[in-house]
C-alpha atoms as a PDB file:
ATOM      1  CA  UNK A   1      -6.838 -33.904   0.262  1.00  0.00           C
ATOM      2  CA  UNK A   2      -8.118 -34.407   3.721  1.00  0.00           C
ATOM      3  CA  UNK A   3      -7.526 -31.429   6.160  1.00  0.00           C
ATOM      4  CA  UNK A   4      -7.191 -29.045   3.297  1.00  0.00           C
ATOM      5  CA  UNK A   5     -10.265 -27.233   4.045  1.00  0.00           C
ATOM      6  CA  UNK A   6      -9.726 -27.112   7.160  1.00  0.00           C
ATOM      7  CA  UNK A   7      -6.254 -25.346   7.004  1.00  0.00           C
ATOM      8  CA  UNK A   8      -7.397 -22.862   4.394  1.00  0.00           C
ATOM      9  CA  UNK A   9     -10.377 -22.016   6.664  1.00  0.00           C
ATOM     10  CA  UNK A  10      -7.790 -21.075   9.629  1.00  0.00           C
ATOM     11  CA  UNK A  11      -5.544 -19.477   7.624  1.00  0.00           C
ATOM     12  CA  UNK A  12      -8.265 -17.052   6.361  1.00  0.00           C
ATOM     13  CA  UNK A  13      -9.132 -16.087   9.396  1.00  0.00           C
ATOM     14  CA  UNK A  14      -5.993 -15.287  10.404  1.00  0.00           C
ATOM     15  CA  UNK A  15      -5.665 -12.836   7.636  1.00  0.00           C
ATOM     16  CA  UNK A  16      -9.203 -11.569   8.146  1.00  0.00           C
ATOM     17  CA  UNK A  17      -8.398 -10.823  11.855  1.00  0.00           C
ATOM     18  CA  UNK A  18      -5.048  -9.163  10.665  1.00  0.00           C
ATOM     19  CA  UNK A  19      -7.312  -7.138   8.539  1.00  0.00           C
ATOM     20  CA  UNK A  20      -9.803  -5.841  11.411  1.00  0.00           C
ATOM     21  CA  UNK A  21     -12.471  -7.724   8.806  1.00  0.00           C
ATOM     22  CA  UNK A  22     -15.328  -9.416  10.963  1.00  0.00           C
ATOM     23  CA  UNK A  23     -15.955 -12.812  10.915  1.00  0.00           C
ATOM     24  CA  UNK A  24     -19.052 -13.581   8.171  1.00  0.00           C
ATOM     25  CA  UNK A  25     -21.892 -13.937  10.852  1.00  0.00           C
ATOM     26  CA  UNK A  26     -20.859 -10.537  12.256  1.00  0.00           C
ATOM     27  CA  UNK A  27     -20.682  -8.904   9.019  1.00  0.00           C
ATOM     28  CA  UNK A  28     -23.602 -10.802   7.863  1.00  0.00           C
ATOM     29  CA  UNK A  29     -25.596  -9.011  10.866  1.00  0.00           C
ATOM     30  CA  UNK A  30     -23.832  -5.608  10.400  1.00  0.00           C
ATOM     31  CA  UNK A  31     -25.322  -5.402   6.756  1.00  0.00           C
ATOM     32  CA  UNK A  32     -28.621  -6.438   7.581  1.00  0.00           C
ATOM     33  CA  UNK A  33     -28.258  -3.990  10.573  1.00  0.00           C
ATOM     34  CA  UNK A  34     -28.008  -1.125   8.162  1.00  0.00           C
ATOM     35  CA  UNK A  35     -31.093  -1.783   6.400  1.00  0.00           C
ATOM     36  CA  UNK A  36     -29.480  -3.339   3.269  1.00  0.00           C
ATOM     37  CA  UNK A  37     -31.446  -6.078   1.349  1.00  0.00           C
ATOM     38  CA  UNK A  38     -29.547  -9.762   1.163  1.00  0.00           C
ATOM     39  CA  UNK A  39     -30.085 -11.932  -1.147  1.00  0.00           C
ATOM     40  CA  UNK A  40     -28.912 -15.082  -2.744  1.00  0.00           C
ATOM     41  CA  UNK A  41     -27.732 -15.998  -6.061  1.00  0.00           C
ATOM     42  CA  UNK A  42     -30.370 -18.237  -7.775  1.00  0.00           C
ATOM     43  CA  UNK A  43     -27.928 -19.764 -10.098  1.00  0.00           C
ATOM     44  CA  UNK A  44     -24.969 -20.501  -7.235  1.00  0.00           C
ATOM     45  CA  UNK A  45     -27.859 -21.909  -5.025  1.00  0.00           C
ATOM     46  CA  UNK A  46     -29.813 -24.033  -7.588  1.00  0.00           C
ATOM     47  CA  UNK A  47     -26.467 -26.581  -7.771  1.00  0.00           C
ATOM     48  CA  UNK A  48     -26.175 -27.081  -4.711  1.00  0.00           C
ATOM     49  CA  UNK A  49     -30.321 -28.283  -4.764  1.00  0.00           C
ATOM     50  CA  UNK A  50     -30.435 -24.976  -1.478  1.00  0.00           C
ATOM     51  CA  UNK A  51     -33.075 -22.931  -0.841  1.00  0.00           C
ATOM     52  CA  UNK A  52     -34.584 -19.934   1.370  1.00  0.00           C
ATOM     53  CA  UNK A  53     -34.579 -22.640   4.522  1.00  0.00           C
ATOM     54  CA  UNK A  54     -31.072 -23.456   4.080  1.00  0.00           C
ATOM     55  CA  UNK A  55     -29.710 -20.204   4.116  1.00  0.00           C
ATOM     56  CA  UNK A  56     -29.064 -17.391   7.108  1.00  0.00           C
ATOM     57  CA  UNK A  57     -32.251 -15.596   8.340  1.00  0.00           C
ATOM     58  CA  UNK A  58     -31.077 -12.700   6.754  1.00  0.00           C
ATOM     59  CA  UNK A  59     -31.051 -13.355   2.935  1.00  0.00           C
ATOM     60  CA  UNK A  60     -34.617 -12.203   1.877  1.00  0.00           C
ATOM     61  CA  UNK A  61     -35.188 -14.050  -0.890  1.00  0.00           C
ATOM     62  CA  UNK A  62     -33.046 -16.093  -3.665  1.00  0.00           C
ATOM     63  CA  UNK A  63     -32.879 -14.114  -7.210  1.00  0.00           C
ATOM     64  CA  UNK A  64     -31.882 -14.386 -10.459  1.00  0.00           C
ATOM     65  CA  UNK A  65     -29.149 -11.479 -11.912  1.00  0.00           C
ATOM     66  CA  UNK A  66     -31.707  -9.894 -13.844  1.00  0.00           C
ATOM     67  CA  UNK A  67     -33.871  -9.524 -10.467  1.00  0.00           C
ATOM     68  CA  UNK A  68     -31.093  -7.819  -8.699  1.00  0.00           C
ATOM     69  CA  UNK A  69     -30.801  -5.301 -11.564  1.00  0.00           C
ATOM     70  CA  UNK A  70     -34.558  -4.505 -10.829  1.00  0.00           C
ATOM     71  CA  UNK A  71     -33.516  -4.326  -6.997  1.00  0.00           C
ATOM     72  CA  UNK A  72     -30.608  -2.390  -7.420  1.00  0.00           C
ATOM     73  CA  UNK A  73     -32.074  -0.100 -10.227  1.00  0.00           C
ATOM     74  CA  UNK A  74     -31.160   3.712  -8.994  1.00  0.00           C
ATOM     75  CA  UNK A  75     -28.834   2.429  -5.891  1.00  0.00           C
ATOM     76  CA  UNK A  76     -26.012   4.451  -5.714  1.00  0.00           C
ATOM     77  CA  UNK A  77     -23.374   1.655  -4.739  1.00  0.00           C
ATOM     78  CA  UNK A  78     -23.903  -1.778  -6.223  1.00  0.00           C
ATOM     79  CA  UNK A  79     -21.757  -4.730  -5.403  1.00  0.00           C
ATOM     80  CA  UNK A  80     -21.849  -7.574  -7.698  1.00  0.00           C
END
């Protein structure tokens, strides 16, 4: 339906504001501010024919889930 996304879009960031919860480029930067490594799901980018180019500066590299085990191997939070 035409305007949907456009209406869900607002309304999130409504709620996000209401939640003190920075918009995605800030947070984006905040992560990569702390030294954390970003990186992109190979198999949600791979549909969508993406790669490193089309993503933010920020994402190091695109990997597969059994890369990001490796990666996050002795991490003591892991968000998945």
């Amino acid at each position: 339906m035409p305007g949907v996304p456009d209406l869900v879009t607002r309304y999130m960031k409504r709620k996000m504001e209401k939640l003190d919860i920075p918009p995605i480029p800030e947070f984006i930067e905040m992560i990569s501010d702390t030294g954390a490594g970003i990186y992109a799901c190979k198999a949600s980018v791979d549909p969508f024919e993406l790669d490193k180019d089309d993503l933010v500066d920020q994402v190091q590299g695109i990997i597969t889930v059994g890369e990001f085990y490796e990666h996050a191997a002795g991490g003591q939070i892991v968000y998945t």
